[in-house]
C-alpha atoms as a PDB file:
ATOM      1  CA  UNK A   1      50.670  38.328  57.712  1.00  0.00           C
ATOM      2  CA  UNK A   2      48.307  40.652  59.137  1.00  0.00           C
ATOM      3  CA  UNK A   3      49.904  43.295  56.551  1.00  0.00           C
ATOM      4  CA  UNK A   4      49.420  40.578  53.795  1.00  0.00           C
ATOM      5  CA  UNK A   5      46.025  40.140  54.888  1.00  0.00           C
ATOM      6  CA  UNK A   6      45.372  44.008  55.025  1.00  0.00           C
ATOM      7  CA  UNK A   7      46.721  44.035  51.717  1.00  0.00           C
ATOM      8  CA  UNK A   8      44.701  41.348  50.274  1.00  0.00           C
ATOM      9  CA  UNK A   9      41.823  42.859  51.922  1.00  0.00           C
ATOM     10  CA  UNK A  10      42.606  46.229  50.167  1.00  0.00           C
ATOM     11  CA  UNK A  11      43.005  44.113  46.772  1.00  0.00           C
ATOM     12  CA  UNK A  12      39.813  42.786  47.041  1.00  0.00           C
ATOM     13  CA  UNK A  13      37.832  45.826  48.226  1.00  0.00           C
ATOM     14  CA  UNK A  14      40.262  47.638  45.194  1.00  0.00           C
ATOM     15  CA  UNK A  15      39.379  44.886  42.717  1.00  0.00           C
ATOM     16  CA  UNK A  16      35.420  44.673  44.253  1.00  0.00           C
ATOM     17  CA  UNK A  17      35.621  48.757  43.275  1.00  0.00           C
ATOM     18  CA  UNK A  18      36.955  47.977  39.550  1.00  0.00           C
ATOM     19  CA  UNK A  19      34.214  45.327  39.331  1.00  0.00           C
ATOM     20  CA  UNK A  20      31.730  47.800  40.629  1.00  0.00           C
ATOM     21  CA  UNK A  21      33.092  50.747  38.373  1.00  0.00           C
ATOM     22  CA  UNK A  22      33.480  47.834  35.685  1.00  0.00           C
ATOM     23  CA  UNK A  23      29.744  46.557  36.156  1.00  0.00           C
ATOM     24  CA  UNK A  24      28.823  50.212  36.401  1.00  0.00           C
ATOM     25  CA  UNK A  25      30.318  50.987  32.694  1.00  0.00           C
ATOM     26  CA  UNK A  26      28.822  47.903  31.339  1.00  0.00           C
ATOM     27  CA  UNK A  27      25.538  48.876  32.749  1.00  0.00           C
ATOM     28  CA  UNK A  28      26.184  51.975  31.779  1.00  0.00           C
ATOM     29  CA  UNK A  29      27.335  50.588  28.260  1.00  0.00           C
ATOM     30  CA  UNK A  30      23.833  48.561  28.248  1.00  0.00           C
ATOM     31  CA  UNK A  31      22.047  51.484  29.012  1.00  0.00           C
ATOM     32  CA  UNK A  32      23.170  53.770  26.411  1.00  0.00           C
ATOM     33  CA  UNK A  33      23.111  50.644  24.418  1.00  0.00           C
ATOM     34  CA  UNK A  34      19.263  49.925  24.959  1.00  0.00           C
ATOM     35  CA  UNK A  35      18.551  53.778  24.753  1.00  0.00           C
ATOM     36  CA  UNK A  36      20.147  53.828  21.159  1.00  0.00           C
ATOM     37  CA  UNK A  37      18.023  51.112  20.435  1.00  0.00           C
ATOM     38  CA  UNK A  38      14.929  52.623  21.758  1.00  0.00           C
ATOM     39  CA  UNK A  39      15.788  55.659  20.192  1.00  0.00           C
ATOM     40  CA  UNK A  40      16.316  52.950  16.604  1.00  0.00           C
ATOM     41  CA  UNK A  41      12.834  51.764  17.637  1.00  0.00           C
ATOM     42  CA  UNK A  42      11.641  55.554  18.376  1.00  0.00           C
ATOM     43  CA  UNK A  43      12.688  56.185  15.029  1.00  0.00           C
ATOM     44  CA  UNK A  44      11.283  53.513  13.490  1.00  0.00           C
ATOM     45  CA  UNK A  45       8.401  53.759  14.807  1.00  0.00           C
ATOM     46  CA  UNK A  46       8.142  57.283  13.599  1.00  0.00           C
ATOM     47  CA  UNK A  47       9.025  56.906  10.425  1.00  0.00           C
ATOM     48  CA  UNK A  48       6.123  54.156  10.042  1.00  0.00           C
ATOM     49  CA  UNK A  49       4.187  56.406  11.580  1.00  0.00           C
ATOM     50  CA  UNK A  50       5.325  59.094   8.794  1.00  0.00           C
ATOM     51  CA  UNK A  51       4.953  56.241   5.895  1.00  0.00           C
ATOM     52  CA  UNK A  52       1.512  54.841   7.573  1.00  0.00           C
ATOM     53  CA  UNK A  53       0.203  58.921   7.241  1.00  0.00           C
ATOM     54  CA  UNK A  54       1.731  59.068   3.929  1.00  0.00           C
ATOM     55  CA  UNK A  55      -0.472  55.660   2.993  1.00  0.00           C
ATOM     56  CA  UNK A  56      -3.810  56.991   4.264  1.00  0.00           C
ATOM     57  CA  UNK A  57      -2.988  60.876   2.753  1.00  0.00           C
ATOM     58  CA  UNK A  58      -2.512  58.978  -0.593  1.00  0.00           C
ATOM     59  CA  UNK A  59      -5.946  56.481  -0.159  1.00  0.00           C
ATOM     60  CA  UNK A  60      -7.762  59.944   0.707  1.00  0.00           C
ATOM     61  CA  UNK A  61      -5.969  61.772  -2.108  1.00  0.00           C
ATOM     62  CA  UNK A  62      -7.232  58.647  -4.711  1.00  0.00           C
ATOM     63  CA  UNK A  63     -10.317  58.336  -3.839  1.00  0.00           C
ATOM     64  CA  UNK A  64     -10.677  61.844  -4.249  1.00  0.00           C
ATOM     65  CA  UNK A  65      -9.050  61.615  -7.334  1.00  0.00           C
ATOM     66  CA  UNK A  66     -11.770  58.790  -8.026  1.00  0.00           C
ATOM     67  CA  UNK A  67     -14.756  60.763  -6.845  1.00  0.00           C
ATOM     68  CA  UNK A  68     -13.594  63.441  -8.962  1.00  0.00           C
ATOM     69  CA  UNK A  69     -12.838  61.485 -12.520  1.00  0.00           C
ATOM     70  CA  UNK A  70     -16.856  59.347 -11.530  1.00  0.00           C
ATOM     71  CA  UNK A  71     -18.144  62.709 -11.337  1.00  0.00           C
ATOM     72  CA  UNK A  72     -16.555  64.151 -14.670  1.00  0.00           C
ATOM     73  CA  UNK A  73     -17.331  60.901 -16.413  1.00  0.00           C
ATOM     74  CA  UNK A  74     -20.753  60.815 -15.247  1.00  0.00           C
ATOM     75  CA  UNK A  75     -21.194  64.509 -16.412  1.00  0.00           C
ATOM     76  CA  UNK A  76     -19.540  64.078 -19.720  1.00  0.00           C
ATOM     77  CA  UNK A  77     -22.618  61.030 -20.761  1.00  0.00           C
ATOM     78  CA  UNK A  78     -24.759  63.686 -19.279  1.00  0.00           C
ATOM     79  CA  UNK A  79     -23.487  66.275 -21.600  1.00  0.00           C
ATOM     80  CA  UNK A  80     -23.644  63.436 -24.137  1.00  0.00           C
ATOM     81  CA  UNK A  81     -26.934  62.704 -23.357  1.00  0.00           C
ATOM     82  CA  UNK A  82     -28.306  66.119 -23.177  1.00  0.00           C
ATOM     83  CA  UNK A  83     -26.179  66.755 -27.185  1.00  0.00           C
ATOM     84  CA  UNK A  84     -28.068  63.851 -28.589  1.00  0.00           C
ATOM     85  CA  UNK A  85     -31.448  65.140 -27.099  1.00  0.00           C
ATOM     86  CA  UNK A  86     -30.806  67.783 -28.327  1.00  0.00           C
ATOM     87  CA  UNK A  87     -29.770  66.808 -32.016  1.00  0.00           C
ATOM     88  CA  UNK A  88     -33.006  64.625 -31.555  1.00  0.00           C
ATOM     89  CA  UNK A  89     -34.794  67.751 -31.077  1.00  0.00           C
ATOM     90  CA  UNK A  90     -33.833  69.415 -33.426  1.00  0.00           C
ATOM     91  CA  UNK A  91     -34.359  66.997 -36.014  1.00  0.00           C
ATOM     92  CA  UNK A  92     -37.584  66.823 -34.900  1.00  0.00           C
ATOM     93  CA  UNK A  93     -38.727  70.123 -35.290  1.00  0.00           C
ATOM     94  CA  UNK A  94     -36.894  70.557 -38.422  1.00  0.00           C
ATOM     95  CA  UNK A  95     -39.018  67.492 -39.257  1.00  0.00           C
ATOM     96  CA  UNK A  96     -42.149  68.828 -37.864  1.00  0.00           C
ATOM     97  CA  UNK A  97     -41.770  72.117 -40.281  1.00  0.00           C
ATOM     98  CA  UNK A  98     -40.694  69.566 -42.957  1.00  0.00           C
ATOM     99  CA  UNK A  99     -44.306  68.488 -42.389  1.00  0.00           C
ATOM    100  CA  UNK A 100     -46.266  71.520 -42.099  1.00  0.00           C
ATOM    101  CA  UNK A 101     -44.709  73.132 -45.310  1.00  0.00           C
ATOM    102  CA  UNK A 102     -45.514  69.784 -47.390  1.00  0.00           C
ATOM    103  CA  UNK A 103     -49.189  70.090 -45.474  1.00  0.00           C
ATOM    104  CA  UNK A 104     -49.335  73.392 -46.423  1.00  0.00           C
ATOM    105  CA  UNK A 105     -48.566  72.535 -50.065  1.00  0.00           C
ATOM    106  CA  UNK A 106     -51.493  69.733 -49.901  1.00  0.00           C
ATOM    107  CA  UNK A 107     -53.528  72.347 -48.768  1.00  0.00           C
ATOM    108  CA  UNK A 108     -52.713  74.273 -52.119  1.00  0.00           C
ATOM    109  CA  UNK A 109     -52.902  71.556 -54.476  1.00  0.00           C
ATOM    110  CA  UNK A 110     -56.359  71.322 -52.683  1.00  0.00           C
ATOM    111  CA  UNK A 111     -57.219  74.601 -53.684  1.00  0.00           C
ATOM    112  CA  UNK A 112     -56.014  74.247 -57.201  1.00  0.00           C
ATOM    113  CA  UNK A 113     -57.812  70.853 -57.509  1.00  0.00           C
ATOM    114  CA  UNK A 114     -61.377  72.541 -56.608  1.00  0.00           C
ATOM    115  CA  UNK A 115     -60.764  75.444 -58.256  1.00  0.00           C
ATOM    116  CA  UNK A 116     -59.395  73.302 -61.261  1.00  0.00           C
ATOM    117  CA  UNK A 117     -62.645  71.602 -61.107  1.00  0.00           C
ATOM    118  CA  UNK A 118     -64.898  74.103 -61.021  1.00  0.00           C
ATOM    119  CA  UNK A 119     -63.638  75.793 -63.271  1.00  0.00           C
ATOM    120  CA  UNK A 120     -64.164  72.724 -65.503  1.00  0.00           C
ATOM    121  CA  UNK A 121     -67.268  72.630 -63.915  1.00  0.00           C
ATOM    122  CA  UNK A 122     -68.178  76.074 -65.175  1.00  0.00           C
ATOM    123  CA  UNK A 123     -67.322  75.560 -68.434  1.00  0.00           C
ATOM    124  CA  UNK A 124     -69.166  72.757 -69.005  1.00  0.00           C
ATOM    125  CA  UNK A 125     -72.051  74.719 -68.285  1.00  0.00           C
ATOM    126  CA  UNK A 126     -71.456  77.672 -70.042  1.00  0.00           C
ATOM    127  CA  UNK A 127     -70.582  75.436 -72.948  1.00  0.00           C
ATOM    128  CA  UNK A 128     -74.052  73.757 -72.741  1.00  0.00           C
ATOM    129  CA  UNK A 129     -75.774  77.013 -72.025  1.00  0.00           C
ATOM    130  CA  UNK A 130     -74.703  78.214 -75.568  1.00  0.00           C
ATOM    131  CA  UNK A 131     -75.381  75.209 -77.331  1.00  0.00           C
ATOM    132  CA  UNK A 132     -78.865  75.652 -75.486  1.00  0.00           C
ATOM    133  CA  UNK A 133     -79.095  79.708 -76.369  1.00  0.00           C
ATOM    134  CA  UNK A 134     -77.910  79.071 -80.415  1.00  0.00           C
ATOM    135  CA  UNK A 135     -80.287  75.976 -80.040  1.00  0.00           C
ATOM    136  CA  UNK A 136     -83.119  78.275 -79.146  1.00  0.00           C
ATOM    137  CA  UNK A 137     -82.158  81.331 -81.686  1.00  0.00           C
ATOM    138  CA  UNK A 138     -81.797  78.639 -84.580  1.00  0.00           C
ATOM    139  CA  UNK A 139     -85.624  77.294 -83.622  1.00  0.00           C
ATOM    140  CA  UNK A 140     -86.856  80.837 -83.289  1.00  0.00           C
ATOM    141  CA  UNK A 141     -85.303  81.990 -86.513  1.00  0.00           C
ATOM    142  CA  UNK A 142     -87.004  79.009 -88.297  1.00  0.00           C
ATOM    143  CA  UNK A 143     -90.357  79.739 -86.223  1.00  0.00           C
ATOM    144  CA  UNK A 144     -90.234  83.263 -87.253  1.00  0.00           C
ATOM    145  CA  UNK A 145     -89.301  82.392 -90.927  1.00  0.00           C
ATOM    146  CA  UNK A 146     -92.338  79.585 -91.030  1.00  0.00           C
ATOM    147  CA  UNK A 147     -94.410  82.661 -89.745  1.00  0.00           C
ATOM    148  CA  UNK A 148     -93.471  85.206 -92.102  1.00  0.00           C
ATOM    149  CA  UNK A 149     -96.144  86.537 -94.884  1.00  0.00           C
ATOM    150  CA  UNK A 150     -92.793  87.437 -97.149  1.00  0.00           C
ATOM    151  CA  UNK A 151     -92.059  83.668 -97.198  1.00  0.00           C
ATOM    152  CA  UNK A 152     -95.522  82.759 -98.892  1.00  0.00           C
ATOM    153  CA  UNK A 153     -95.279  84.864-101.510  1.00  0.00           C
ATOM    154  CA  UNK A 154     -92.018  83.481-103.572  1.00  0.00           C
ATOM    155  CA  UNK A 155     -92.690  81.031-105.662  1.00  0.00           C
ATOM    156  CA  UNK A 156     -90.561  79.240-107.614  1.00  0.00           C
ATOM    157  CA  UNK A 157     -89.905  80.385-111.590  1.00  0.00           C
END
């Protein structure tokens, strides 16, 4: 019995060791079991971590992207603008020696007009100094031929 007991004992301590070595691979199971997993979670959390960067480099790459179109459309109305003040100008000065040539042609047809009109002007005068000067040689001639000692000596036969 003592043997038996020995034996027993032995079992026990023997089957103590197996649940020792047992419990010692399952914990050592669970361990490399939660290590995989926090190596799962590692990864995950990387990978977010890559995707989360990825997020914010592709918000900063839009609204630089954004900036950049604002900017371009704002210059294009600017260009716009600055064509259309342009054509304005343009259009305007062409309008503004539209309006000098036609002022300087009033100014000539000014010129013509007085000239026009003195020149009527002038012969008016002329014509009535002539009518004035024949006026005066016809009442001379007749004077002179009133006058005349040849006159009073023709008589009629």
């Amino acid at each position: 019995m003592a043997m038996l007991k020995m034996k027993e004992a032995k079992i026990v301590e023997l089957e103590a060791g197996l649940d020792t070595s047992k419990s010692i691979k399952e914990d050592s199971e669970r361990t490399k079991g939660l290590q995989q997993e926090k190596c799962r979670e590692m990864e995950t959390d990387l990978d977010l971590e890559g995707l989360f960067r990825q997020k914010i480099e592709a918000e900063v790459e839009y609204m630089a992207i954004s900036r950049t179109i604002l900017q371009l459309r704002v210059a294009a109305v600017d260009q716009i603008t600055l064509l259309e003040e342009q054509k304005t100008l343009a259009l305007g000065q062409a309008q503004m020696r539209q309006a000098e040539e036609l002022e300087t042609y009033r100014e000539d047809i000014v010129e013509v007009d007085d000239v026009m009109r003195l020149q009527k002007r002038f012969c008016k005068i002329t014509l009535c100094f002539f009518i004035q000067l024949m006026l005066l040689f016809l009442t001379l001639g007749l004077l002179f031929l009133k006058l005349s000692p040849h006159n009073a000596g023709m008589l009629p036969t």
